[in-house]
PDB file of N, CA and C in Angstrom:
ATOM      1  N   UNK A   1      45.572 177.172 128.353  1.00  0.00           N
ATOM      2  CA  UNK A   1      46.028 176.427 129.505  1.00  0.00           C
ATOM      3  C   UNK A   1      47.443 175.932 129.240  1.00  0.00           C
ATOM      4  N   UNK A   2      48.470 176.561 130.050  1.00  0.00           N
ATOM      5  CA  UNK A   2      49.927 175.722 129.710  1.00  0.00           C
ATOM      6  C   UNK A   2      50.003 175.713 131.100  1.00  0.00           C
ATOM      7  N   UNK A   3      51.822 175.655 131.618  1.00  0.00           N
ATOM      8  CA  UNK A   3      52.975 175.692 132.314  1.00  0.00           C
ATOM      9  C   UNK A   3      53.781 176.154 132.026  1.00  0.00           C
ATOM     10  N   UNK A   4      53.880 176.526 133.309  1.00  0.00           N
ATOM     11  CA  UNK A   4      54.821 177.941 133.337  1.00  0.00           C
ATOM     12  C   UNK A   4      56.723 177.060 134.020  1.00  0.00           C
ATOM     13  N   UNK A   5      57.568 177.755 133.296  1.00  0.00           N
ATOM     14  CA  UNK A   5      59.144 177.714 134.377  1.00  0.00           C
ATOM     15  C   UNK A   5      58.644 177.145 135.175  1.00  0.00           C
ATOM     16  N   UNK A   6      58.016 178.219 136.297  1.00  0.00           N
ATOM     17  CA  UNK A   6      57.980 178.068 137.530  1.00  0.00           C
ATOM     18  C   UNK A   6      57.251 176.745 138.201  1.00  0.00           C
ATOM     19  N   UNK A   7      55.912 176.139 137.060  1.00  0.00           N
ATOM     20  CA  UNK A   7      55.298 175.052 137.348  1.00  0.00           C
ATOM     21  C   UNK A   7      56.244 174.038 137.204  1.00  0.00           C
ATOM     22  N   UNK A   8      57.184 174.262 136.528  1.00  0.00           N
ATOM     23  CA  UNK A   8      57.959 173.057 136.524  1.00  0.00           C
ATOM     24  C   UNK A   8      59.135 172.583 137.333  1.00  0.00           C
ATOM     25  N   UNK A   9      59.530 173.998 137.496  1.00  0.00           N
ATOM     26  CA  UNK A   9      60.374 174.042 138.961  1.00  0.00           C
ATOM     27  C   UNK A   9      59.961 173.094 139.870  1.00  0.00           C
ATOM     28  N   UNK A  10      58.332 173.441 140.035  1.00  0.00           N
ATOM     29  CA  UNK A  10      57.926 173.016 141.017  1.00  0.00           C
ATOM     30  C   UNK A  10      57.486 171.870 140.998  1.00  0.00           C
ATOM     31  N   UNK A  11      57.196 170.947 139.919  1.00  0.00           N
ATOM     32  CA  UNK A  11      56.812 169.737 139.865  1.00  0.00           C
ATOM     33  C   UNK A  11      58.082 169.355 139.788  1.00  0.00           C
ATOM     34  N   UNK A  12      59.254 169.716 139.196  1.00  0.00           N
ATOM     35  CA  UNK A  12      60.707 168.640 139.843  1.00  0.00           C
ATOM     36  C   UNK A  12      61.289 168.514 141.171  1.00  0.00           C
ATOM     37  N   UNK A  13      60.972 169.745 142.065  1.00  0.00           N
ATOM     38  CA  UNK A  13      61.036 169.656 143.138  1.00  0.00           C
ATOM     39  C   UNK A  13      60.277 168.654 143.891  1.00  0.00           C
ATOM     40  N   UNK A  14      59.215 168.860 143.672  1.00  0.00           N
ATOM     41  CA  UNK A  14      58.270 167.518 144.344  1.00  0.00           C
ATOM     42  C   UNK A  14      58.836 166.165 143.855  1.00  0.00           C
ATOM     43  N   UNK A  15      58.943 165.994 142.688  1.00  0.00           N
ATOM     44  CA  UNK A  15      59.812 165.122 142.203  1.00  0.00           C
ATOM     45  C   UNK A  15      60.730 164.136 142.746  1.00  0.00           C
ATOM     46  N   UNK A  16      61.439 165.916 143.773  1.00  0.00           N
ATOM     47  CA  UNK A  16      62.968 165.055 144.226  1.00  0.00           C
ATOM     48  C   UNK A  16      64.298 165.501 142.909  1.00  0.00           C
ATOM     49  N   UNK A  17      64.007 166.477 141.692  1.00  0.00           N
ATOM     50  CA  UNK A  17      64.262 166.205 140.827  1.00  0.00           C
ATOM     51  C   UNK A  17      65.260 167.409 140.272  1.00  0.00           C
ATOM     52  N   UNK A  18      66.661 167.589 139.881  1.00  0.00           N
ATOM     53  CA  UNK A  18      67.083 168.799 139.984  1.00  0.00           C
ATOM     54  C   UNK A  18      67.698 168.754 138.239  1.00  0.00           C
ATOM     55  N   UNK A  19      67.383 170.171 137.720  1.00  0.00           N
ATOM     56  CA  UNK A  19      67.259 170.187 135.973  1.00  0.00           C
ATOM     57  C   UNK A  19      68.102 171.646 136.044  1.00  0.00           C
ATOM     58  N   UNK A  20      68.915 171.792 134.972  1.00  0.00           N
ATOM     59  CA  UNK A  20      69.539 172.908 134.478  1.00  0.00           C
ATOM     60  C   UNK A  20      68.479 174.080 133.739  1.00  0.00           C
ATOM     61  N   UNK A  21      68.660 175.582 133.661  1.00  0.00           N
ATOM     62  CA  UNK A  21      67.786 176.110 133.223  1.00  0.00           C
ATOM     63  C   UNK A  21      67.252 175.838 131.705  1.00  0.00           C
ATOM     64  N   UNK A  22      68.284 175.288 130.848  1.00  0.00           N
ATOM     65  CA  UNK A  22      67.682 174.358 129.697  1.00  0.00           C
ATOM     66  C   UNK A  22      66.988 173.429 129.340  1.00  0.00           C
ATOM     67  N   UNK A  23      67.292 172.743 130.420  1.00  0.00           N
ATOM     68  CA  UNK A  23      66.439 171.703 130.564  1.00  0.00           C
ATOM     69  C   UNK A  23      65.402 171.654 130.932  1.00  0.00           C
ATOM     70  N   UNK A  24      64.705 173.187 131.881  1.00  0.00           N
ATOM     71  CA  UNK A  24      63.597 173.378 132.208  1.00  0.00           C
ATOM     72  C   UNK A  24      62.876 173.900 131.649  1.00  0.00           C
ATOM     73  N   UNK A  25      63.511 174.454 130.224  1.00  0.00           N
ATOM     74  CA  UNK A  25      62.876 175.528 129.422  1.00  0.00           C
ATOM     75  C   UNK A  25      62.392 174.515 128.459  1.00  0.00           C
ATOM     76  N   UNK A  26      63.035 173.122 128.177  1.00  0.00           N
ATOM     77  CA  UNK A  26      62.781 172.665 127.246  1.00  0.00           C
ATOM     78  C   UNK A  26      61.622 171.608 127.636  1.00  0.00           C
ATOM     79  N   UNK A  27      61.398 171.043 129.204  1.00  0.00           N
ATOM     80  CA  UNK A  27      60.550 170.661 129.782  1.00  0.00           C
ATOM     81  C   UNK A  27      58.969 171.287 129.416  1.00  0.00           C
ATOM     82  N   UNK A  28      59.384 172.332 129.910  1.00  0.00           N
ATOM     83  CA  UNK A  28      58.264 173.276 130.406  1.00  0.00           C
ATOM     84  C   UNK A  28      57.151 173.688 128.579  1.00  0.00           C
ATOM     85  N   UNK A  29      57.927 173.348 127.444  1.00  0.00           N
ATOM     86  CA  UNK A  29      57.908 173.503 126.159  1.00  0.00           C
ATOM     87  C   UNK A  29      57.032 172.022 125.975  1.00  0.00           C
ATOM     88  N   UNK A  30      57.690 170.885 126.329  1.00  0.00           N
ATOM     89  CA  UNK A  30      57.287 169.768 126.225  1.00  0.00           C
ATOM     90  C   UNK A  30      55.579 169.311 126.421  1.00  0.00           C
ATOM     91  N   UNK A  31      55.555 170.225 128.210  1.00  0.00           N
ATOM     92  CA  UNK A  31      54.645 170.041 128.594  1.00  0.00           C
ATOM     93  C   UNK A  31      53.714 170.790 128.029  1.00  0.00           C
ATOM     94  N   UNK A  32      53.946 171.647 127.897  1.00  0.00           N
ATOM     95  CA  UNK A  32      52.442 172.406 126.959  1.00  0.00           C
ATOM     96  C   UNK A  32      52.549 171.972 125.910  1.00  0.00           C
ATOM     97  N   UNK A  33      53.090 171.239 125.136  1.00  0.00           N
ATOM     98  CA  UNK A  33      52.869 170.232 123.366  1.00  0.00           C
ATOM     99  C   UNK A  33      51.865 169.619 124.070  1.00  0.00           C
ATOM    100  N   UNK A  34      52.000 168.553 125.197  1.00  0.00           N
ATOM    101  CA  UNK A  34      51.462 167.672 125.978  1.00  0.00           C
ATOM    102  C   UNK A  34      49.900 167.914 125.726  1.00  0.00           C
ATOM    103  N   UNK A  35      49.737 168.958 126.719  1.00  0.00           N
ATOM    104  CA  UNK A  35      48.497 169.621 127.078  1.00  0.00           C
ATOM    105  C   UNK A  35      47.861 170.474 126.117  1.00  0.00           C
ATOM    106  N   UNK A  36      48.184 170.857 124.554  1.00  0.00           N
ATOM    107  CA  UNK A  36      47.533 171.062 123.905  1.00  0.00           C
ATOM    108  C   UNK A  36      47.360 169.870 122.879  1.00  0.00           C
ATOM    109  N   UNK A  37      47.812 168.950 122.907  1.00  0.00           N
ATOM    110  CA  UNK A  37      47.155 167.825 122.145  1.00  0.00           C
ATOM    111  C   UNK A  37      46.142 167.076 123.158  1.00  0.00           C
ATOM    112  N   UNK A  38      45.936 167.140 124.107  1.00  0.00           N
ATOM    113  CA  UNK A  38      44.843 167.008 125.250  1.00  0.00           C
ATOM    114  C   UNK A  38      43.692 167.388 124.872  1.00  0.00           C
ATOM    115  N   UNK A  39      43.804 169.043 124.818  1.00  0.00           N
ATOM    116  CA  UNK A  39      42.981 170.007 124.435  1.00  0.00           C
ATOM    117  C   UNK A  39      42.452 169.612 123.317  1.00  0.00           C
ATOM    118  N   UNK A  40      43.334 169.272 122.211  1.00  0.00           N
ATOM    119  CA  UNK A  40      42.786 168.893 120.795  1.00  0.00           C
ATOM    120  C   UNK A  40      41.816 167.509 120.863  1.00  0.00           C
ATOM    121  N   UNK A  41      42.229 166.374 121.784  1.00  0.00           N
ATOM    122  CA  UNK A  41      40.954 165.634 122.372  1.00  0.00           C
ATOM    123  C   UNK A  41      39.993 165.766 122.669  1.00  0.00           C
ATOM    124  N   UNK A  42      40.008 166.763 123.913  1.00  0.00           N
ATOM    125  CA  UNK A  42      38.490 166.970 123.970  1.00  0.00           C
ATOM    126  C   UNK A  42      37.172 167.566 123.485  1.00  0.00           C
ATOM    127  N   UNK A  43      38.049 167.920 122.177  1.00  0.00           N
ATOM    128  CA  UNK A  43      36.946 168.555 121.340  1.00  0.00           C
ATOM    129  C   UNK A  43      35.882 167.404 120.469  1.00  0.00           C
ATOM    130  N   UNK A  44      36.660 166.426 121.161  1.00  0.00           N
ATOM    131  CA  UNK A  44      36.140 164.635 120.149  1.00  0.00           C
ATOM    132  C   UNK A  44      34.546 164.283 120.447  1.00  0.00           C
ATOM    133  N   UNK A  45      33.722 164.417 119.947  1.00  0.00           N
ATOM    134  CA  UNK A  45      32.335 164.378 120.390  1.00  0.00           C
ATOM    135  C   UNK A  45      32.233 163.013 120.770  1.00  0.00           C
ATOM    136  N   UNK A  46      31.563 162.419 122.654  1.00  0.00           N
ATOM    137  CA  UNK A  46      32.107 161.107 122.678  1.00  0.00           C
ATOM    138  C   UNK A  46      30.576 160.975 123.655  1.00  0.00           C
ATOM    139  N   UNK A  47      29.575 161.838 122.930  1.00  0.00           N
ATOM    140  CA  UNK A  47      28.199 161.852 123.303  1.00  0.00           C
ATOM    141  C   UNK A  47      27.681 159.283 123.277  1.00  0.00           C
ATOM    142  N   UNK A  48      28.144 159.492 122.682  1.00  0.00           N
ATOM    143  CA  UNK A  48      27.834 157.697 121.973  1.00  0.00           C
ATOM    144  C   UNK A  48      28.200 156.641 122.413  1.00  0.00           C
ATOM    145  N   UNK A  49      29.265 157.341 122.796  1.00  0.00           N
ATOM    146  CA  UNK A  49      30.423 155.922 123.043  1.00  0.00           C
ATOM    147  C   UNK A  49      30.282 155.779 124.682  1.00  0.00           C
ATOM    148  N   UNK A  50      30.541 154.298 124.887  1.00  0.00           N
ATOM    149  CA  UNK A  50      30.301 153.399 125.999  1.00  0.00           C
ATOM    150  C   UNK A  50      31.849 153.482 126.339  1.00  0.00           C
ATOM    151  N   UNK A  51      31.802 154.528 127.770  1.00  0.00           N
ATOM    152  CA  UNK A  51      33.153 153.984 128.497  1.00  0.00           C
ATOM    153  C   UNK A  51      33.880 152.466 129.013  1.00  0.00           C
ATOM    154  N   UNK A  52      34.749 152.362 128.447  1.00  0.00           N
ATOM    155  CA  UNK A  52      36.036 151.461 128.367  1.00  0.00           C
ATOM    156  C   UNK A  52      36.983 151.079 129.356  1.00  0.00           C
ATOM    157  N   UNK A  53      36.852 150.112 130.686  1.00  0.00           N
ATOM    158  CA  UNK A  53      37.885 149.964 131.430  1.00  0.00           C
ATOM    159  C   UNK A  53      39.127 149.134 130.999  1.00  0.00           C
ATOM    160  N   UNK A  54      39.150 148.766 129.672  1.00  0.00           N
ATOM    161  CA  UNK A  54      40.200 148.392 128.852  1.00  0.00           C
ATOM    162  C   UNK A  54      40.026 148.672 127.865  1.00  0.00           C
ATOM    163  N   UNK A  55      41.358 149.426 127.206  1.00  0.00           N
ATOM    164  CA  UNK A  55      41.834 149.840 125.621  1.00  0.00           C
ATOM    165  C   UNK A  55      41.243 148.423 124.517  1.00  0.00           C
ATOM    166  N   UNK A  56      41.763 147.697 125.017  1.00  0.00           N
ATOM    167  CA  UNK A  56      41.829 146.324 124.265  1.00  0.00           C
ATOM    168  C   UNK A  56      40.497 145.424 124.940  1.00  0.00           C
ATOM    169  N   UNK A  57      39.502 144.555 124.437  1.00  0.00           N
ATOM    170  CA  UNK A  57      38.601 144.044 125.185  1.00  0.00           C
ATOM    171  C   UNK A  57      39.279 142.613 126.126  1.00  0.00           C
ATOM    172  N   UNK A  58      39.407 142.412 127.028  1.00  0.00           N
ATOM    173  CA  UNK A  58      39.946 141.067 128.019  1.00  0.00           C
ATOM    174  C   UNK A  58      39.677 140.041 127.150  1.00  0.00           C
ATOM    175  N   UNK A  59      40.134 139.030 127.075  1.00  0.00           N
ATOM    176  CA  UNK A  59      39.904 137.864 126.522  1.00  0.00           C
ATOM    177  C   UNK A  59      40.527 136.659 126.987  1.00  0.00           C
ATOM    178  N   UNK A  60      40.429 135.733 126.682  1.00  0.00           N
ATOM    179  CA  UNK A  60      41.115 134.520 127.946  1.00  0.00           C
ATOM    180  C   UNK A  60      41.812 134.293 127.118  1.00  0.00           C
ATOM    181  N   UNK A  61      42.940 134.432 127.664  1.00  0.00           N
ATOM    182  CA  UNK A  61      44.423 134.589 126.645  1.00  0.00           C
ATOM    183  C   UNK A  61      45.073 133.202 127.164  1.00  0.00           C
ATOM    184  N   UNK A  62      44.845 132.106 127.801  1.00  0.00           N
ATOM    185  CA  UNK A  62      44.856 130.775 128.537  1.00  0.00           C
ATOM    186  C   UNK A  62      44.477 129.758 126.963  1.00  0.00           C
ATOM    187  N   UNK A  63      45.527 129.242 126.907  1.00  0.00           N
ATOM    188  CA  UNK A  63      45.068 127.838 125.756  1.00  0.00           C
ATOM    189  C   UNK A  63      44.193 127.145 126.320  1.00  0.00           C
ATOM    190  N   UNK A  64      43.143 126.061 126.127  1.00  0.00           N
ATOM    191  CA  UNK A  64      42.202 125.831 126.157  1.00  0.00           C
ATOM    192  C   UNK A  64      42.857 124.274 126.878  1.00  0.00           C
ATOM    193  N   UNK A  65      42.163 124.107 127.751  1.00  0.00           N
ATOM    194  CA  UNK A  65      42.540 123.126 128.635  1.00  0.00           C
ATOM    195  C   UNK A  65      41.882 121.669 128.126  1.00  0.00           C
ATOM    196  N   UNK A  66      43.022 120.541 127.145  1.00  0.00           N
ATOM    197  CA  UNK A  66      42.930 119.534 127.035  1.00  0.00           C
ATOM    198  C   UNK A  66      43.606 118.340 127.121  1.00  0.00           C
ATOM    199  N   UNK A  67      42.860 117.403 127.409  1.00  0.00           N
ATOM    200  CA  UNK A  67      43.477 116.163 127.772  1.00  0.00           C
ATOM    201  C   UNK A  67      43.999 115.595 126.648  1.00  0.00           C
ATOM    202  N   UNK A  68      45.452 115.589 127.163  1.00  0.00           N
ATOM    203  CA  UNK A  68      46.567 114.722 125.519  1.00  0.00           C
ATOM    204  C   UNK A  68      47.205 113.461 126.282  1.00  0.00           C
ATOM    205  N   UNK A  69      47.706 112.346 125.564  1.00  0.00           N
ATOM    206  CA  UNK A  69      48.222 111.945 126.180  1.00  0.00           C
ATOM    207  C   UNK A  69      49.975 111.555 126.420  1.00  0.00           C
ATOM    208  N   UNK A  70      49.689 111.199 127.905  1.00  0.00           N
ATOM    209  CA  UNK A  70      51.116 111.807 128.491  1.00  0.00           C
ATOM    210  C   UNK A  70      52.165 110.363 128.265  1.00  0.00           C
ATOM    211  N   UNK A  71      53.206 110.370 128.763  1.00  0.00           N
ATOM    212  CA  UNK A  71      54.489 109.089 128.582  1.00  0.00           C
ATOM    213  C   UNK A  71      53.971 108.413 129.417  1.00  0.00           C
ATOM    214  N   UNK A  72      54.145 106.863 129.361  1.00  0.00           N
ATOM    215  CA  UNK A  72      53.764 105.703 130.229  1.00  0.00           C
ATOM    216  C   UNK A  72      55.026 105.801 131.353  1.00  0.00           C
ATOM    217  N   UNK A  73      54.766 104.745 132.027  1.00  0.00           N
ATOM    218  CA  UNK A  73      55.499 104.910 133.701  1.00  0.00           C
ATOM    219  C   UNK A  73      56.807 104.327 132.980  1.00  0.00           C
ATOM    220  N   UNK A  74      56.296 103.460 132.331  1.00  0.00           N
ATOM    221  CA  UNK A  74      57.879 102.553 131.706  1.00  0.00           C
ATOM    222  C   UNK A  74      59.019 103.480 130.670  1.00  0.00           C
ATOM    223  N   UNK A  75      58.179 104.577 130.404  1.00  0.00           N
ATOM    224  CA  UNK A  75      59.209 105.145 129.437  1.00  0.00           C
ATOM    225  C   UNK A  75      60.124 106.483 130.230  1.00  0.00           C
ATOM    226  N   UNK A  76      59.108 106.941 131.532  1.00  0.00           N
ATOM    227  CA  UNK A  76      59.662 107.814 132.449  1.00  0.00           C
ATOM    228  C   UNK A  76      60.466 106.821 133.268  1.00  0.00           C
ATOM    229  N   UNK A  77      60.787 105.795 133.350  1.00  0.00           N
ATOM    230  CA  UNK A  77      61.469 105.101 134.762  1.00  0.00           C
ATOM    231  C   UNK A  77      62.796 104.812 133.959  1.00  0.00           C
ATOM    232  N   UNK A  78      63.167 104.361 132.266  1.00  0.00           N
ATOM    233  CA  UNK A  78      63.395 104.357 131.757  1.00  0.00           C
ATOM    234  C   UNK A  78      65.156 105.556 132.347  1.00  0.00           C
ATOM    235  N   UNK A  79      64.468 106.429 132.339  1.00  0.00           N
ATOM    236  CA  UNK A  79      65.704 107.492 132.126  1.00  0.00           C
ATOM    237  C   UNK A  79      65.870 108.054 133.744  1.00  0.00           C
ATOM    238  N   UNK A  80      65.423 107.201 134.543  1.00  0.00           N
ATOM    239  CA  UNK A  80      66.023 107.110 135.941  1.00  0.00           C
ATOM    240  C   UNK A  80      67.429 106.621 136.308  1.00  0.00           C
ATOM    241  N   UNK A  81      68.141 107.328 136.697  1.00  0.00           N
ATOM    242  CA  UNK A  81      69.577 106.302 137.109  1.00  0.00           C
ATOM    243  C   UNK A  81      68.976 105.413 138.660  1.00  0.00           C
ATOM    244  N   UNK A  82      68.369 105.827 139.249  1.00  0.00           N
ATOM    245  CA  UNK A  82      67.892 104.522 140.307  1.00  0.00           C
ATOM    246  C   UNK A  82      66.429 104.291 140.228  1.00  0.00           C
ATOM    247  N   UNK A  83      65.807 103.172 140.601  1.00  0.00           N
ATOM    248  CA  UNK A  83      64.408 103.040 139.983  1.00  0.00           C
ATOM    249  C   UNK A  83      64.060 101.876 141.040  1.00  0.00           C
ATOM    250  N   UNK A  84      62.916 101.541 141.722  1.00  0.00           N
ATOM    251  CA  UNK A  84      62.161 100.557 141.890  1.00  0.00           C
ATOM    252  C   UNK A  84      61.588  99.899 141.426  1.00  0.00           C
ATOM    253  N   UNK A  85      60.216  99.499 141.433  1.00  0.00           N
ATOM    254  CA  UNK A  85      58.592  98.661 140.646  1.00  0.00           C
ATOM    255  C   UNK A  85      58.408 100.070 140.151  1.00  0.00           C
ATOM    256  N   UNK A  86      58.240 100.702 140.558  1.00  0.00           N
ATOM    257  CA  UNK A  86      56.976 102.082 140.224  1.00  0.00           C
ATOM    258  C   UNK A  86      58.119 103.148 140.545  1.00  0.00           C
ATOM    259  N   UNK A  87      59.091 103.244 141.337  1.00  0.00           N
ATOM    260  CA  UNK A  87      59.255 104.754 141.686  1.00  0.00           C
ATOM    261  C   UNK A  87      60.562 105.340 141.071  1.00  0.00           C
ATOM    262  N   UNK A  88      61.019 106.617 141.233  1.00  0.00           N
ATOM    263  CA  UNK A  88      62.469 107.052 140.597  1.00  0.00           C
ATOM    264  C   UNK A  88      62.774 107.048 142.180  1.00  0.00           C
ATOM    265  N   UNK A  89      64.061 106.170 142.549  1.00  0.00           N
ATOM    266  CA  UNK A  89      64.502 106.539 144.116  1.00  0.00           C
ATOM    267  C   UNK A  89      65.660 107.600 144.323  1.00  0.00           C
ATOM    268  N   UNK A  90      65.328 108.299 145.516  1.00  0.00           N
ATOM    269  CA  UNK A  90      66.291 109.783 145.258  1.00  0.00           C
ATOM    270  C   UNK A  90      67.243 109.875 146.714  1.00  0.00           C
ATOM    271  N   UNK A  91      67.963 110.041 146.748  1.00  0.00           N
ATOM    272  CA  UNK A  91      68.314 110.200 148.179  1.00  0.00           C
ATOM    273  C   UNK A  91      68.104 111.267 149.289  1.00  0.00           C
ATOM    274  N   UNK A  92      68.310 110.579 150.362  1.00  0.00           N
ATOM    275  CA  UNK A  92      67.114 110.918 151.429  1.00  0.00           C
ATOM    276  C   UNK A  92      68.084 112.527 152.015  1.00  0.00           C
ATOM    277  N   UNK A  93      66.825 113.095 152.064  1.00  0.00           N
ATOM    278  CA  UNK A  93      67.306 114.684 152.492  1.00  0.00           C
ATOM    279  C   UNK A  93      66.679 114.662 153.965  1.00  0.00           C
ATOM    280  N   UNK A  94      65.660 113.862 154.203  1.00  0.00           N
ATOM    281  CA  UNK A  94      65.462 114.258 155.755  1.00  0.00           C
ATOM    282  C   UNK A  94      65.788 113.295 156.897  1.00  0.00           C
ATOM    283  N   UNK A  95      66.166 113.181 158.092  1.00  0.00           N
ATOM    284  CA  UNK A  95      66.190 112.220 158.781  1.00  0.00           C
ATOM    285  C   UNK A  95      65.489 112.042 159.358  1.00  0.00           C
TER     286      UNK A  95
END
């Protein structure tokens, strides 16, 4: 099972894709390396094995959600250039 020139012609065409005749020769070379290490796969006896919708198994890749504690109001108001009792005051964007 390979590809031929001509298959490749034709898959750059579909492509959209325009190659010099070297470049197609060396394509077309590529692709059958491709497709005989394929070949050399499926000779892999895989009678056993449990198909895989991930290479890698999912895992909750999320740090673990805990309560630390955070700066008091006095140390955030602190580094306000305008400030109330409680608030940082900002100037007004809406009318």
């Amino acid at each position: 099972m390979g590809v031929s020139i001509k298959e490749v012609k034709k898959i750059a065409k579909l492509a959209k894709l325009e190659f010099k005749d070297e470049e197609l020769e060396k394509f077309t070379l590529q692709m059958n390396e491709i497709l005989d290490y394929m070949e050399q796969l499926s000779e892999i006896n895989t009678d056993n094995v449990e198909p895989l919708y991930h290479v890698i198994e999912p895992g909750n890749v999320l740090r673990n959600d805990e309560v630390k504690p955070s700066y008091s109001r006095e140390e955030i108001l602190k580094n306000a250039p305008v400030k109330s009792d409680e608030f940082i005051l900002v100037p007004r964007v809406i009318e």
